[in-house]
C-alpha atoms as a PDB file:
ATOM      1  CA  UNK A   1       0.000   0.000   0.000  1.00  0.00           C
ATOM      2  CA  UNK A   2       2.760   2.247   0.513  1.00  0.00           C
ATOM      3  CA  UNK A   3       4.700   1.356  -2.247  1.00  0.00           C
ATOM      4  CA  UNK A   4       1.501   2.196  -4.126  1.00  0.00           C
ATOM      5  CA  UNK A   5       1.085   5.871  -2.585  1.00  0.00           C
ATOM      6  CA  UNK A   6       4.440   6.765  -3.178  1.00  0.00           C
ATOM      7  CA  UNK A   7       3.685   5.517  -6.898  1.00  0.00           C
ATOM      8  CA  UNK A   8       0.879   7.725  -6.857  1.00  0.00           C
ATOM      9  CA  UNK A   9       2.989  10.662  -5.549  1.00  0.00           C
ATOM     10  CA  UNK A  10       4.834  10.486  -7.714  1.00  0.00           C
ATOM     11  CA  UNK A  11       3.115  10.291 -10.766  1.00  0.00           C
ATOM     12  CA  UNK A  12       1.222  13.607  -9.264  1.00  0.00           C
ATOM     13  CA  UNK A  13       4.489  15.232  -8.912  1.00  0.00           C
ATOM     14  CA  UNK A  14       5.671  14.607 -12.497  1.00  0.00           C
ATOM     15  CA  UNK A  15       2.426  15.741 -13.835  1.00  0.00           C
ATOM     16  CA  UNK A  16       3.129  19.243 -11.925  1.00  0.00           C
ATOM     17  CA  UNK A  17       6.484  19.604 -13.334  1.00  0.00           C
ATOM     18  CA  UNK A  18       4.964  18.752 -17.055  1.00  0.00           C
ATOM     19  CA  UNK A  19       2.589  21.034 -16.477  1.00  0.00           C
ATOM     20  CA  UNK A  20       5.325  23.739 -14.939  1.00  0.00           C
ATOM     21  CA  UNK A  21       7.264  22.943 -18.130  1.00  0.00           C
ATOM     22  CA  UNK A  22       4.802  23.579 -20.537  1.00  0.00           C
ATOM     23  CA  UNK A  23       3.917  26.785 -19.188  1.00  0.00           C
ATOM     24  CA  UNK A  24       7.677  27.937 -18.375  1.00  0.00           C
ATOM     25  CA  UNK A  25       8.013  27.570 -22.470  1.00  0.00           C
ATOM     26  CA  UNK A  26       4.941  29.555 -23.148  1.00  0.00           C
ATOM     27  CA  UNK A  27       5.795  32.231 -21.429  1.00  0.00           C
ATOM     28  CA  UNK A  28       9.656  31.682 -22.781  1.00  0.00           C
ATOM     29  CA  UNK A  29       7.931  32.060 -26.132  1.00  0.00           C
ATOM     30  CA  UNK A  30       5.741  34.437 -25.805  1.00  0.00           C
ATOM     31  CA  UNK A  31       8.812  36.952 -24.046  1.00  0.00           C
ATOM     32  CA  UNK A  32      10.543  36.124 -27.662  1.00  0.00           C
ATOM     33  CA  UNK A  33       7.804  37.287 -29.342  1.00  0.00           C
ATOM     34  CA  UNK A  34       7.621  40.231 -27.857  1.00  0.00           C
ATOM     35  CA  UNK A  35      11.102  41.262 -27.946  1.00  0.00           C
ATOM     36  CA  UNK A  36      10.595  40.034 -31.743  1.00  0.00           C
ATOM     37  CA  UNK A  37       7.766  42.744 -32.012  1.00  0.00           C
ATOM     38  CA  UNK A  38       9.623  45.642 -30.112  1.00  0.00           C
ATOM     39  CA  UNK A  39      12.348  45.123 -32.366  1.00  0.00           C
ATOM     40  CA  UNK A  40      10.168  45.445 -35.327  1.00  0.00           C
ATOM     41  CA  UNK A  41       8.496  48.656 -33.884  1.00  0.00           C
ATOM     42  CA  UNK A  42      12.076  50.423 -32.951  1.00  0.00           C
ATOM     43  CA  UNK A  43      13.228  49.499 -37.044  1.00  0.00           C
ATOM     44  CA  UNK A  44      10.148  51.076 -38.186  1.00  0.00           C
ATOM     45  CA  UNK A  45      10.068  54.041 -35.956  1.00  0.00           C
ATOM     46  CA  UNK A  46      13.709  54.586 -36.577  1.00  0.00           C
ATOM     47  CA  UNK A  47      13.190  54.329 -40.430  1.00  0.00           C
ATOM     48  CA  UNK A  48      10.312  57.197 -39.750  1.00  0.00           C
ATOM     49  CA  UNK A  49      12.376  59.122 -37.994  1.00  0.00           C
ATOM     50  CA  UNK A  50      15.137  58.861 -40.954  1.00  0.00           C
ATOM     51  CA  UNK A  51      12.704  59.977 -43.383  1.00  0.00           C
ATOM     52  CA  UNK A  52      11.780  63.252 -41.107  1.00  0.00           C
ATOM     53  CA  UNK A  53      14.992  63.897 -40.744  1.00  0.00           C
ATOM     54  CA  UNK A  54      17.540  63.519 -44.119  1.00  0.00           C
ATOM     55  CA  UNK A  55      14.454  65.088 -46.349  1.00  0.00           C
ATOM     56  CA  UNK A  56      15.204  68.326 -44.335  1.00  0.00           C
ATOM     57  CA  UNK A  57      18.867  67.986 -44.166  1.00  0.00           C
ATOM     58  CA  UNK A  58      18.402  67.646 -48.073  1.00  0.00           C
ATOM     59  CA  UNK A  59      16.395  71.282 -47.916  1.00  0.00           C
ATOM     60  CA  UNK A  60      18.659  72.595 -46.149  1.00  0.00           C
ATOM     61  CA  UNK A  61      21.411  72.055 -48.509  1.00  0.00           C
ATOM     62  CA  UNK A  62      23.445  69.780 -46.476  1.00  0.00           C
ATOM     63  CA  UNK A  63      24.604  66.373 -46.980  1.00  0.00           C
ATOM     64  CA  UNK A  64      22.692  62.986 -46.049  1.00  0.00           C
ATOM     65  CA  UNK A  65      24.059  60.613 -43.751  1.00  0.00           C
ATOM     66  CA  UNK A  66      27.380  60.693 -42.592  1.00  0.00           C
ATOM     67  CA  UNK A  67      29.994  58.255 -41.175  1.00  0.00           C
ATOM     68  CA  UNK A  68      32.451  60.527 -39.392  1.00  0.00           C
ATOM     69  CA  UNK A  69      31.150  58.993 -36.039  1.00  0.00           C
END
């Protein structure tokens, strides 16, 4: 009988660390996918911001992007 509840235990305790698992690499996944996005949103605010700025360097009379830096 004791044999049998630590069996049991057992088998309860590996379905909680399955189920611990599975969520850890949801969330895992879901954290890359939102880095994923962010990165996508800074590209496409920085390739706004390019276009506001060179466009009026270009008025202006002076040269586009430089790489003296």
């Amino acid at each position: 009988m004791k044999a049998h509840y630590q069996n049991y235990k057992s088998e309860q305790l590996n379905d909680l660390e399955e189920e611990e698992r599975r969520k850890s690499e949801e969330l895992r996944q879901k954290a890359f996918e939102q880095v994923e996005e962010q990165e996508d949103e800074i590209k496409r605010l920085n390739e706004v911001s390019y276009g506001c700025i060179y466009p009026q360097r270009e008025i202006m009379g002076l040269s586009g992007p430089t790489s003296d830096v």
